[in-house]
C-alpha atoms as a PDB file:
ATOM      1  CA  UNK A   1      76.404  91.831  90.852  1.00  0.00           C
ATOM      2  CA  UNK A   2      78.196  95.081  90.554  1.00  0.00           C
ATOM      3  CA  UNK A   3      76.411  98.307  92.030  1.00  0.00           C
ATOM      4  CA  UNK A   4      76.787 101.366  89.890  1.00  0.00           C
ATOM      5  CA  UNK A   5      74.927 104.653  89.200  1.00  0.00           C
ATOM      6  CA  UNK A   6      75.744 108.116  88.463  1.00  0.00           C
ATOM      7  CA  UNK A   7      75.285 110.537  90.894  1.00  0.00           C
ATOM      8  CA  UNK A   8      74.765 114.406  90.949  1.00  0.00           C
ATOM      9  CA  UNK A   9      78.647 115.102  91.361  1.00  0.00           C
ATOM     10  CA  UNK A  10      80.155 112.227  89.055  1.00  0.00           C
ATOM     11  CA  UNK A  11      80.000 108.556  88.971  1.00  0.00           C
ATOM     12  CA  UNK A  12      79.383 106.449  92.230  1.00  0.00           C
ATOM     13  CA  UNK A  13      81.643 103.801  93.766  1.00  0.00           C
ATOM     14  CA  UNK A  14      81.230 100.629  91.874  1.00  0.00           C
ATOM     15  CA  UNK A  15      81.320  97.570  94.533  1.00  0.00           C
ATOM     16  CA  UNK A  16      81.194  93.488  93.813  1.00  0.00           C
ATOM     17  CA  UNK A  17      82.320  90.831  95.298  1.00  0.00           C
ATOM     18  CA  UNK A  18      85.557  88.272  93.933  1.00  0.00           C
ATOM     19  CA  UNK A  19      87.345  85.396  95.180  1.00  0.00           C
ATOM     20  CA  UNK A  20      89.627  88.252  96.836  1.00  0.00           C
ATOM     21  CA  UNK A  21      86.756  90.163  99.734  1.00  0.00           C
ATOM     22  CA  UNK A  22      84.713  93.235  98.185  1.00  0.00           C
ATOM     23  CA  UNK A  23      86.199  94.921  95.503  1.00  0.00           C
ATOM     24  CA  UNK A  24      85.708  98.351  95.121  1.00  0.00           C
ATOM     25  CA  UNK A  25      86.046 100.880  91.858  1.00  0.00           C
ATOM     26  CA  UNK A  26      86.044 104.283  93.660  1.00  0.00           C
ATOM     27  CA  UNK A  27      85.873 107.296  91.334  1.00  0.00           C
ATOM     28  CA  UNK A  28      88.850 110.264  91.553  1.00  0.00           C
ATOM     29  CA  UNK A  29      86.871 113.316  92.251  1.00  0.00           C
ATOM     30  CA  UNK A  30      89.622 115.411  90.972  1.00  0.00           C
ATOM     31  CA  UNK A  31      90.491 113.236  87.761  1.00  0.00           C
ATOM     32  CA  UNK A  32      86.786 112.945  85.771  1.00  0.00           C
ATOM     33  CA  UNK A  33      87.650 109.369  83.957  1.00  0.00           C
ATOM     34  CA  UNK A  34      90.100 107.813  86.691  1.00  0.00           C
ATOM     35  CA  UNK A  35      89.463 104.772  89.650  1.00  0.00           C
ATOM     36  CA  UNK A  36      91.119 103.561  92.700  1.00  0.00           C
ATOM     37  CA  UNK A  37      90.811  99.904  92.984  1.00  0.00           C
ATOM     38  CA  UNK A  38      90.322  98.633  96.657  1.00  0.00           C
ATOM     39  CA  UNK A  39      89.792  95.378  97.863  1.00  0.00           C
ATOM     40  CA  UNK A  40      88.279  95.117 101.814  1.00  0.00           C
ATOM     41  CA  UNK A  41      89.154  98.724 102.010  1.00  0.00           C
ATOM     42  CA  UNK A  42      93.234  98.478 101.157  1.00  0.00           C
ATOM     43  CA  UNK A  43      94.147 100.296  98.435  1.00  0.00           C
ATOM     44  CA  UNK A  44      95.499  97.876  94.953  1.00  0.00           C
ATOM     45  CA  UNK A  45      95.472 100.349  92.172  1.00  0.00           C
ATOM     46  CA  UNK A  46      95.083 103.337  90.549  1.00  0.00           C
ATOM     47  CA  UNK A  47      94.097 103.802  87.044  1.00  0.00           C
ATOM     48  CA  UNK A  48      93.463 106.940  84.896  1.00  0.00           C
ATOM     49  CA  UNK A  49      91.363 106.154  81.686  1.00  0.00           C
ATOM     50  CA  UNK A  50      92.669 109.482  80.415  1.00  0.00           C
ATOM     51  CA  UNK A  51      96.044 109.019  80.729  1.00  0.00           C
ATOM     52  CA  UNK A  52      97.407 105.352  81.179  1.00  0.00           C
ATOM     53  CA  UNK A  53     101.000 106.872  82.041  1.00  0.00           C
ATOM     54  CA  UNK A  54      99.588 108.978  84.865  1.00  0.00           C
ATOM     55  CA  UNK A  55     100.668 106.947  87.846  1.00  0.00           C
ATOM     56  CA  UNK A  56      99.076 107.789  91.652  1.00  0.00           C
ATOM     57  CA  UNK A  57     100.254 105.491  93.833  1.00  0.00           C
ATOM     58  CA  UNK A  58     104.310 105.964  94.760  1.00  0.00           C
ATOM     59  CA  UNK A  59     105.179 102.302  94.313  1.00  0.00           C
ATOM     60  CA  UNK A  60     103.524 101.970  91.109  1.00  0.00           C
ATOM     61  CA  UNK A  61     105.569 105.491  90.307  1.00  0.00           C
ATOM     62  CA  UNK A  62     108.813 103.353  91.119  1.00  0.00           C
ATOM     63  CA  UNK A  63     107.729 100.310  89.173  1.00  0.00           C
ATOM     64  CA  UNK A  64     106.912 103.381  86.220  1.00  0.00           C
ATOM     65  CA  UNK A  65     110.763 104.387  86.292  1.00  0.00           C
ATOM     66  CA  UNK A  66     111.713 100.837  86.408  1.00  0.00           C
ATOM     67  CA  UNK A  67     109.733  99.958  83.379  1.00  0.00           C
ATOM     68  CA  UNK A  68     111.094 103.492  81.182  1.00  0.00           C
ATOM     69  CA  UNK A  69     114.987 102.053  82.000  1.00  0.00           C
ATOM     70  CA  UNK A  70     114.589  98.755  80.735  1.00  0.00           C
ATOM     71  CA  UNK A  71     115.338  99.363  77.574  1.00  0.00           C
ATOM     72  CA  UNK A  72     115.353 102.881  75.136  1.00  0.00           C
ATOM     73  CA  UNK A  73     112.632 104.821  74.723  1.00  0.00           C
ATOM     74  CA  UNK A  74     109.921 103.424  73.171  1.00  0.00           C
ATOM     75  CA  UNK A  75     111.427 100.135  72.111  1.00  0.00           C
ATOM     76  CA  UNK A  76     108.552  97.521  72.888  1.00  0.00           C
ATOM     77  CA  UNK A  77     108.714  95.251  75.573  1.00  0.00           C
ATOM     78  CA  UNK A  78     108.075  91.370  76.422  1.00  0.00           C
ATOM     79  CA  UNK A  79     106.344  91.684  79.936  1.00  0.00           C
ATOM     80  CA  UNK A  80     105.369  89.343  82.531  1.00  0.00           C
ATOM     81  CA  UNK A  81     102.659  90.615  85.238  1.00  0.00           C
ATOM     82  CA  UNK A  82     102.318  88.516  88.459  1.00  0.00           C
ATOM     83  CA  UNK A  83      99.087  89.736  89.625  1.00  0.00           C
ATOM     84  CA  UNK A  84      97.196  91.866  87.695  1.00  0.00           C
ATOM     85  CA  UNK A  85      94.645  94.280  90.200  1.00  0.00           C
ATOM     86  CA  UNK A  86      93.914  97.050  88.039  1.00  0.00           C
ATOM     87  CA  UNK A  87      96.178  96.533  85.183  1.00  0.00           C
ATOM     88  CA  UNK A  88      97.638  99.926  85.838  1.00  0.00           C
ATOM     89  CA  UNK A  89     101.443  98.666  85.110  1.00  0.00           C
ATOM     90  CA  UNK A  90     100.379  97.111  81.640  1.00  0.00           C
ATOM     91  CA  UNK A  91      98.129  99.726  80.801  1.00  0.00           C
ATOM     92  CA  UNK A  92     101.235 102.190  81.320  1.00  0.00           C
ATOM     93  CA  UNK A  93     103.743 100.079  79.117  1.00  0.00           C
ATOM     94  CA  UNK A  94     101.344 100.030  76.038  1.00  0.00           C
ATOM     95  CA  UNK A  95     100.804 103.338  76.219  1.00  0.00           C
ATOM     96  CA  UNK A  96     104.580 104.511  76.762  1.00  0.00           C
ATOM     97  CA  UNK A  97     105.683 101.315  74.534  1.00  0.00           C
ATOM     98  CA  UNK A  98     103.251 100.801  72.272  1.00  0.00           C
ATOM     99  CA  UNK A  99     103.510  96.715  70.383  1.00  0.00           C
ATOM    100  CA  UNK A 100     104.538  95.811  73.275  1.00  0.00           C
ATOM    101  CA  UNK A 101     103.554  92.106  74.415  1.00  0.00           C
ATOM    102  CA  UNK A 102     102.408  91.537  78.032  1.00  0.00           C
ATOM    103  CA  UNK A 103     100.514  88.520  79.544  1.00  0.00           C
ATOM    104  CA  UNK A 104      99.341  88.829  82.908  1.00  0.00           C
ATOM    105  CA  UNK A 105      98.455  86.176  85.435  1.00  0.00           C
ATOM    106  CA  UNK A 106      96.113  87.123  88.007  1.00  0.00           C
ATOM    107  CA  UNK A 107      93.996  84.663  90.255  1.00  0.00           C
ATOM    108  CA  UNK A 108      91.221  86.264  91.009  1.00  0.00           C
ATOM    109  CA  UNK A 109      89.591  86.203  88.054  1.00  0.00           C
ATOM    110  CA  UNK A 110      86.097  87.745  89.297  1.00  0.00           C
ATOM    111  CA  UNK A 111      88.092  90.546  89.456  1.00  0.00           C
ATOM    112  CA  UNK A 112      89.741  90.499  86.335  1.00  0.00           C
ATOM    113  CA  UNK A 113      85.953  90.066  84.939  1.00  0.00           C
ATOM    114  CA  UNK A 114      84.876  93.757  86.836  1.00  0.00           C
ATOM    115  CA  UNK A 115      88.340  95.626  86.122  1.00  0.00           C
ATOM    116  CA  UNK A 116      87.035  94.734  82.291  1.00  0.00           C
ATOM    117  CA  UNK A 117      84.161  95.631  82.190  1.00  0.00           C
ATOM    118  CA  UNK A 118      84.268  98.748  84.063  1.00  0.00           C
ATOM    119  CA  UNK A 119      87.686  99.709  83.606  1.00  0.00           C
ATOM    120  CA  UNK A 120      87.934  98.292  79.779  1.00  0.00           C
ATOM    121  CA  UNK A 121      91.249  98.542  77.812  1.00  0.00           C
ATOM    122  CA  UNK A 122      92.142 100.153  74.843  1.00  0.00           C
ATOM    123  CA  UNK A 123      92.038  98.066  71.222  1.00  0.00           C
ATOM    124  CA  UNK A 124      95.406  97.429  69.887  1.00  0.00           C
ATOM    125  CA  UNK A 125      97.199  96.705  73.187  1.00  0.00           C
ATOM    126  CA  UNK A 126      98.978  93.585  73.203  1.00  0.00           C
ATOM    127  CA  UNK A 127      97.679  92.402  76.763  1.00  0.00           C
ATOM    128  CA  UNK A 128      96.784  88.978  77.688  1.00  0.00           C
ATOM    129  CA  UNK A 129      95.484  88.363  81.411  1.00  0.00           C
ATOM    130  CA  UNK A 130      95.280  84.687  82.340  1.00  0.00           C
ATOM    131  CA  UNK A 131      93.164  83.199  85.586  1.00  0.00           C
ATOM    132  CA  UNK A 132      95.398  81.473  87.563  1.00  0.00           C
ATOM    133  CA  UNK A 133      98.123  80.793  90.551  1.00  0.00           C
ATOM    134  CA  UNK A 134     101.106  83.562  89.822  1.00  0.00           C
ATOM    135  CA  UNK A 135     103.936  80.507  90.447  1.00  0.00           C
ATOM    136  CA  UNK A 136     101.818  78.004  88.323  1.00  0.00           C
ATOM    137  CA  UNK A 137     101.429  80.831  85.257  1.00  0.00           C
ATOM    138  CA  UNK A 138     105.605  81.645  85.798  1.00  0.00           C
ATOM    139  CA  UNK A 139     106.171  77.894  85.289  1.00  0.00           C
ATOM    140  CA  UNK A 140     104.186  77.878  81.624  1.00  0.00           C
ATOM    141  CA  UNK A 141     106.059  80.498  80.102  1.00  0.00           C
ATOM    142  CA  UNK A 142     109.121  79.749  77.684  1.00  0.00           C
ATOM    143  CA  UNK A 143     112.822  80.227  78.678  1.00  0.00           C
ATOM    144  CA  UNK A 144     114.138  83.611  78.105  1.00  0.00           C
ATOM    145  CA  UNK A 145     110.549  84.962  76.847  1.00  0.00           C
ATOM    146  CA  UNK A 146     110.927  88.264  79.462  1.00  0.00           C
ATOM    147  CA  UNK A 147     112.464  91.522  79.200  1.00  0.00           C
ATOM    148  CA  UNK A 148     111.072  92.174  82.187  1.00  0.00           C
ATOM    149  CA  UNK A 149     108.510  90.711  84.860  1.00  0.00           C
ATOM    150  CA  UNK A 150     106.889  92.649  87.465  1.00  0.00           C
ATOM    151  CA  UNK A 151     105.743  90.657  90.785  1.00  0.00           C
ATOM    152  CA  UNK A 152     102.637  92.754  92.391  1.00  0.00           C
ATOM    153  CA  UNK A 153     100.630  90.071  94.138  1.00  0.00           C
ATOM    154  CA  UNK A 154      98.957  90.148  97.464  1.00  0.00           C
ATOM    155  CA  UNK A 155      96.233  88.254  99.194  1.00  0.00           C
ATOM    156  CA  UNK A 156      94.711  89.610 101.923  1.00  0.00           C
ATOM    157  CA  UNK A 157      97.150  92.647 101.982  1.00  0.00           C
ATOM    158  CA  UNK A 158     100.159  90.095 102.023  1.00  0.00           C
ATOM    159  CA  UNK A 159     102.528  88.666  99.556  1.00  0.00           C
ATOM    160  CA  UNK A 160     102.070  84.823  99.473  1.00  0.00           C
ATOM    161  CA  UNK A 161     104.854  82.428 100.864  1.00  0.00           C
ATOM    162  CA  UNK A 162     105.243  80.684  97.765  1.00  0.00           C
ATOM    163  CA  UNK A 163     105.710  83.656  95.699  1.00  0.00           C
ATOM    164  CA  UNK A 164     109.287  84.413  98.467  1.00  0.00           C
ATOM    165  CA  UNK A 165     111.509  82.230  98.435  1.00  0.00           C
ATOM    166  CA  UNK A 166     114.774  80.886  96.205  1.00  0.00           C
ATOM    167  CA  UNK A 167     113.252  78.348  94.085  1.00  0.00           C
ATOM    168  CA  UNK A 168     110.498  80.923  93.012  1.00  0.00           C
ATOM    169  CA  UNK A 169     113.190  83.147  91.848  1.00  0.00           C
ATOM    170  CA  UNK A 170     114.783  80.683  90.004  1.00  0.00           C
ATOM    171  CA  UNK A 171     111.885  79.943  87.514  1.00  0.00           C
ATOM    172  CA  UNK A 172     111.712  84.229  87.179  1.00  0.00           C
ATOM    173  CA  UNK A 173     115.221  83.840  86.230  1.00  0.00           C
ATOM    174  CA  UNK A 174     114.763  81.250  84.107  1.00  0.00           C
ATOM    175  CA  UNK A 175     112.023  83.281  82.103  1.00  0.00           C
ATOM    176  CA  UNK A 176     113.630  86.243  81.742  1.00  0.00           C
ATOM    177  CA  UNK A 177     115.947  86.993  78.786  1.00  0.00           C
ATOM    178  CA  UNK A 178     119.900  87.618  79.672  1.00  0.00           C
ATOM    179  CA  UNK A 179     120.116  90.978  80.982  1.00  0.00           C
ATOM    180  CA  UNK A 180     116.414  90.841  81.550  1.00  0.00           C
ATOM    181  CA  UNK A 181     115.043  92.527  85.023  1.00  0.00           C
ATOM    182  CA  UNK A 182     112.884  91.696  87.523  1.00  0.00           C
ATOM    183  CA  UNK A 183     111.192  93.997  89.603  1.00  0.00           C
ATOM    184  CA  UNK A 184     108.697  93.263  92.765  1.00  0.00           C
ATOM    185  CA  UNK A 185     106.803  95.441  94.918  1.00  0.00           C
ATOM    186  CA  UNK A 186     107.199  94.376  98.602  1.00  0.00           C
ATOM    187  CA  UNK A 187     105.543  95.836 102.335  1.00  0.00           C
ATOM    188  CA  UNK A 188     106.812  95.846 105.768  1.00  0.00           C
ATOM    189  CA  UNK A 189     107.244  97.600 108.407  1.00  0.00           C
ATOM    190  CA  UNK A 190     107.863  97.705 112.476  1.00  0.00           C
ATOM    191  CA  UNK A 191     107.950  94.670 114.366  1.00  0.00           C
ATOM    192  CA  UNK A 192     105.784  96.146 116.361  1.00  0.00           C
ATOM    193  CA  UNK A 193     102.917  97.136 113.846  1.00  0.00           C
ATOM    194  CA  UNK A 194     102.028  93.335 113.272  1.00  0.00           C
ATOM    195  CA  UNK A 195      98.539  93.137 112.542  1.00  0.00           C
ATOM    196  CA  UNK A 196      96.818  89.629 112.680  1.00  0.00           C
ATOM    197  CA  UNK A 197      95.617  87.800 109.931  1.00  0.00           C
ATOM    198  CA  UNK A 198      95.497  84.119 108.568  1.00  0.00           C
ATOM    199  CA  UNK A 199      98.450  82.658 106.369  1.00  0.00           C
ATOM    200  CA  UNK A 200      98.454  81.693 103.110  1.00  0.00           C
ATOM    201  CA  UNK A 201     100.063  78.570 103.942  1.00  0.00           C
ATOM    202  CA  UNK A 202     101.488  76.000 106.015  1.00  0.00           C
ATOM    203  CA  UNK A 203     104.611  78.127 106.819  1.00  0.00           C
ATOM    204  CA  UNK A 204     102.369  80.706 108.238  1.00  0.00           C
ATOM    205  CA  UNK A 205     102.581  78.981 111.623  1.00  0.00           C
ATOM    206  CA  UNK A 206     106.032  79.141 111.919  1.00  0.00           C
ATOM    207  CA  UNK A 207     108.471  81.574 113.443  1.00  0.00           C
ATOM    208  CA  UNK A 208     110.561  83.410 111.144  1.00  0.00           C
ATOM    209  CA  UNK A 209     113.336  86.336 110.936  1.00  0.00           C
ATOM    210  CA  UNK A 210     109.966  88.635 109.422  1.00  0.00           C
ATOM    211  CA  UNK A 211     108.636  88.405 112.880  1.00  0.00           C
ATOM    212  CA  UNK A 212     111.828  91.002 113.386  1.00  0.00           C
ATOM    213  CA  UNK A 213     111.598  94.995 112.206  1.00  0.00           C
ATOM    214  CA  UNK A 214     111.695  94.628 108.237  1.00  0.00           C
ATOM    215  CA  UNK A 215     112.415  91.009 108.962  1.00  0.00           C
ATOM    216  CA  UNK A 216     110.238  90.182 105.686  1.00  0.00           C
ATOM    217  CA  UNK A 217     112.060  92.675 103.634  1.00  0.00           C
ATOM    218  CA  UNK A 218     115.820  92.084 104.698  1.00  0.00           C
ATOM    219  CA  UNK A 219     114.565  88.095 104.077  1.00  0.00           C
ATOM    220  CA  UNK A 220     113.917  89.041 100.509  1.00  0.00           C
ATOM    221  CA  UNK A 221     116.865  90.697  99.587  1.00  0.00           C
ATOM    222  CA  UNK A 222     118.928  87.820 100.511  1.00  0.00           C
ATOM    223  CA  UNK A 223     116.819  85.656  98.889  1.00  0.00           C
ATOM    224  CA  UNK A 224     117.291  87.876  95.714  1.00  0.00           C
ATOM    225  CA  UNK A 225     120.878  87.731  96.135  1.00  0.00           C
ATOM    226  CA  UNK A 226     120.993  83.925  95.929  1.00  0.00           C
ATOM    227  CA  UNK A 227     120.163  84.104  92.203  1.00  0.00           C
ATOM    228  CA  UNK A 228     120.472  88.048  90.626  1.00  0.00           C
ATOM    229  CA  UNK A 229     124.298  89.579  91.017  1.00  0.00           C
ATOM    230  CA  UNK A 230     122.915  92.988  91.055  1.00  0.00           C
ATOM    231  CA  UNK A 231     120.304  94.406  93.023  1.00  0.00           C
ATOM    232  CA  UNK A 232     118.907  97.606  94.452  1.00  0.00           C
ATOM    233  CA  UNK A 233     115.649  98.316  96.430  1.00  0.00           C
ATOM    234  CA  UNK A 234     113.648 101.886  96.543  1.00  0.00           C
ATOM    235  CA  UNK A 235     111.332 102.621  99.378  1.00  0.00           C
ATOM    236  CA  UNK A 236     110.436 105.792 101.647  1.00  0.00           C
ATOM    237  CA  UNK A 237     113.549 106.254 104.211  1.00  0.00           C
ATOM    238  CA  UNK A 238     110.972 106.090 107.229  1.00  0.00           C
ATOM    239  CA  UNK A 239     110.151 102.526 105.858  1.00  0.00           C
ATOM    240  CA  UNK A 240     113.781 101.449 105.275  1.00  0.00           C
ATOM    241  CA  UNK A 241     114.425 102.687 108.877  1.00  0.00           C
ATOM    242  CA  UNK A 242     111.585 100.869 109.865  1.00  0.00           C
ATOM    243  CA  UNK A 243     109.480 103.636 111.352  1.00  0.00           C
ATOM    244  CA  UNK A 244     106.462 102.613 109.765  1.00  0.00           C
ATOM    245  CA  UNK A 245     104.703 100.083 107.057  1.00  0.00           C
ATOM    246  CA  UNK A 246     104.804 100.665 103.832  1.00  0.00           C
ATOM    247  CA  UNK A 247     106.078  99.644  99.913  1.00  0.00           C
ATOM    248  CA  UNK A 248     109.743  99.203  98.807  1.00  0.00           C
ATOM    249  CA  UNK A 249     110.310  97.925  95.293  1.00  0.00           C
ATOM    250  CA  UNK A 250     113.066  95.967  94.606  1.00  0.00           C
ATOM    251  CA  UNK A 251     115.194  95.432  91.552  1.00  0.00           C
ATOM    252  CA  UNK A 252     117.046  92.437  90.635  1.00  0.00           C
ATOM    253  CA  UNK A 253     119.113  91.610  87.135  1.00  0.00           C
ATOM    254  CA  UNK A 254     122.212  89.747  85.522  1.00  0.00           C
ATOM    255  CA  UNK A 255     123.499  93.379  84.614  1.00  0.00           C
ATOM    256  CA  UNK A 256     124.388  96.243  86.033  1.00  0.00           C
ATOM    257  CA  UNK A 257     121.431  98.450  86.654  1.00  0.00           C
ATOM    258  CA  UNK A 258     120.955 102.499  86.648  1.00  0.00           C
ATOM    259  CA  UNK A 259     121.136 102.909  90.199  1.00  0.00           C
ATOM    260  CA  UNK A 260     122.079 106.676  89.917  1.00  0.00           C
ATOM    261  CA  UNK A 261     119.427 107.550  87.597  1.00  0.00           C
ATOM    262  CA  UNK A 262     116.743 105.633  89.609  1.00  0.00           C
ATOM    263  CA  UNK A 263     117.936 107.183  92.605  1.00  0.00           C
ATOM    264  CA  UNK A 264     117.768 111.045  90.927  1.00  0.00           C
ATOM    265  CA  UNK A 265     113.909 109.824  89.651  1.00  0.00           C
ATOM    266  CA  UNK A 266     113.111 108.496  93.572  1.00  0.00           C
ATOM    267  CA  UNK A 267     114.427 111.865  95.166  1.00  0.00           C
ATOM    268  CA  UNK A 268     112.446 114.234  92.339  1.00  0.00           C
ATOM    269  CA  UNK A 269     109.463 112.150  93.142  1.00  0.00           C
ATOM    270  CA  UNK A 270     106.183 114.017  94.474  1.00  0.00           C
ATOM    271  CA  UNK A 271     107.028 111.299  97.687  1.00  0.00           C
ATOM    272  CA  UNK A 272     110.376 111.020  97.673  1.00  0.00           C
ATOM    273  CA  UNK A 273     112.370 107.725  98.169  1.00  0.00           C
ATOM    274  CA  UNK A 274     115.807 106.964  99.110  1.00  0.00           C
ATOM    275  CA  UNK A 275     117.543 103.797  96.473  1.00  0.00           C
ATOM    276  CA  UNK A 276     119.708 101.498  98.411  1.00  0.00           C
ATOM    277  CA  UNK A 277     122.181  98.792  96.758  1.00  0.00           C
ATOM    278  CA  UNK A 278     125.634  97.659  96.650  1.00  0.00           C
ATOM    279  CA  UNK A 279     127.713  97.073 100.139  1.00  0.00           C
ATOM    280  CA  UNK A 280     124.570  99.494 101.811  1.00  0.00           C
ATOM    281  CA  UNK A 281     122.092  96.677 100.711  1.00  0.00           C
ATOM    282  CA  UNK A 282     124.068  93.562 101.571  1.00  0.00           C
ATOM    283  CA  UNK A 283     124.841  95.303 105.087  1.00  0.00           C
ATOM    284  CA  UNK A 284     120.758  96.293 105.327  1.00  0.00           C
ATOM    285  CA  UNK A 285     120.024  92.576 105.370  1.00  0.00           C
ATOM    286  CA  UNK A 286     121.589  92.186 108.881  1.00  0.00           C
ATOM    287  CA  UNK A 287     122.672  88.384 107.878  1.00  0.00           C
ATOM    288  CA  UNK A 288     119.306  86.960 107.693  1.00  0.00           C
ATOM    289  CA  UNK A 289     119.084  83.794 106.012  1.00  0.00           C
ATOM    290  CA  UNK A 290     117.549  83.419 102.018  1.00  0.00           C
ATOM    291  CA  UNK A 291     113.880  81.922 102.261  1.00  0.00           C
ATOM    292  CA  UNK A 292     113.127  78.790 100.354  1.00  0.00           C
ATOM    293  CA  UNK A 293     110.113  76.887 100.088  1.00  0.00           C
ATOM    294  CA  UNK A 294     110.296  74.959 103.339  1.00  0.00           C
ATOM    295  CA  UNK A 295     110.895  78.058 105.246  1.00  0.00           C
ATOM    296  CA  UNK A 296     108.648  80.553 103.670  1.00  0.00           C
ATOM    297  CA  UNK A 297     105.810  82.849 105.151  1.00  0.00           C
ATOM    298  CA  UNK A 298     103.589  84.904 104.055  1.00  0.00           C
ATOM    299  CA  UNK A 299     104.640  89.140 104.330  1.00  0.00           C
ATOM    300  CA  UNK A 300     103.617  90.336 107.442  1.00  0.00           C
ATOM    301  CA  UNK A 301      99.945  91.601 107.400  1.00  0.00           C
ATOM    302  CA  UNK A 302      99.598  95.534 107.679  1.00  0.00           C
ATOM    303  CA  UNK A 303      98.706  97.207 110.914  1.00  0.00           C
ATOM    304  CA  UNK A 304      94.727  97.556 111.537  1.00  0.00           C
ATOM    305  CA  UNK A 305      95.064 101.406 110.861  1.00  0.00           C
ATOM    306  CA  UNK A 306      97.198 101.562 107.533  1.00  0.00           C
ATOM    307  CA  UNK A 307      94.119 102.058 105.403  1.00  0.00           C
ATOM    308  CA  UNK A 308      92.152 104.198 107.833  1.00  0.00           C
END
């Protein structure tokens, strides 16, 4: 069961446990109607019942300006959510495009059941969340239904292997629509910073280039380039220099994308990001080989003090 009351100074931290570890609603002291989702302490999402559009966390900013380029202003959207957490990113596309239609597919679906009832969307938004494995809901929806689907999924604080690798990508670029984007937030960091944790899967026991500094994330961007021509990837420059663990978000599409508009949003940013792509992005990969389903691992697990 959920525990809830109001205190003196506001509402108090609403905690439960889903298939996911203890998930936590914590209240924004200096926001009166907005909630940071955690889950076993690490931050998911952020959510303002206010104001959908305002967005807290800088990856979720980046998947924001990502979401206003995809098309013009206001033109509704077909969206695909892997992973749903808080439902921040669909709450912020009806409310910046409203008829828009998004389904979400999130597997932890105690957690969809709190993040409803406590965090409850508006009437009249086109959003459809659906229990299940992020691949297995990809593989149900149409050819060419997307404009756009945004990969946020994490167990444990770690990106599954199944959701890495070529063949994965393939079915995203099978749903989307020509010129259609994909966008997916990814963490790494230092070699180094490795904390410990279980994997996901079989692969989890095997060595891999993402046992090397931003192994994971140079893995990933070759993978990407196996099926999208055009790419870029936005992150804090101490990440991309692998200094420390954190969130890049990388873009992939048949098109060309906005790269110098996305880079002027990243560097007016309240934390500022550098955009990398082109020859920069190809060379940033360091010749590590595309992941596929026989060679996949999970992302690397964050260090032990990232949350602290």
């Amino acid at each position: 069961m959920a525990k809830s009351r109001r205190g003196r100074g506001g509402p108090d931290p609403v905690t439960e446990t889903v298939h996911g570890g203890v998930a936590e609603l914590r209240p924004d002291r200096d926001r009166p109607r907005a909630w940071t989702l955690l889950i076993d302490g690490a931050p998911q999402s952020h959510v303002d019942l206010d104001d959908p559009t305002y967005l807290d966390f800088a990856y979720q900013r980046r998947l924001g300006h990502i979401a206003d380029l995809a098309a013009p202003p206001g033109r509704p959207l077909q969206v695909l959510h892997l992973g749903g957490g808080a439902l921040t990113m669909a709450r912020y596309i009806a409310a910046t495009r409203p008829r828009s239609t998004q389904q979400v597919v999130e597997i932890d679906t105690p957690l969809v059941q709190l993040v409803r009832r406590e965090l409850p969307l508006e009437s009249g938004w086109r959003i459809r969340v659906r229990g299940g494995d992020a691949r297995e809901g990809l593989a149900k929806i149409p050819d060419g239904w997307a404009d756009l689907i945004i990969a946020d999924v994490f167990g444990g604080a770690r990106t599954p292997a199944h959701l890495t690798t070529t063949e994965f990508l393939a079915d995203v670029r099978r749903v989307l629509r020509p010129g259609g984007w994909y966008a997916a937030n990814l963490a790494d960091g230092p070699a180094g910073a490795r904390g410990s944790g279980e994997a996901r899967s079989a692969g989890g026991a095997r060595t891999s280039s993402s046992q090397a500094p931003l192994g994971f994330l140079r893995g990933q961007i070759a993978t990407a380039r196996t099926v999208f021509p055009e790419l870029c990837l936005t992150a804090d420059p101490a990440v991309l220099r692998g200094k420390r663990f954190g969130n890049a978000v990388l873009l992939a599409a048949d098109r060309e994308l906005p790269v110098a508009e996305l880079t002027r949003r990243a560097a007016t940013d309240p934390q500022t990001a550098r955009v990398e792509h082109g020859r920069a992005l190809v060379d940033f990969t360091a010749g590590t080989p595309p992941v596929t389903d026989a060679t996949a691992v999970p992302s690397p697990p964050p260090p032990p003090d990232t949350f602290a």
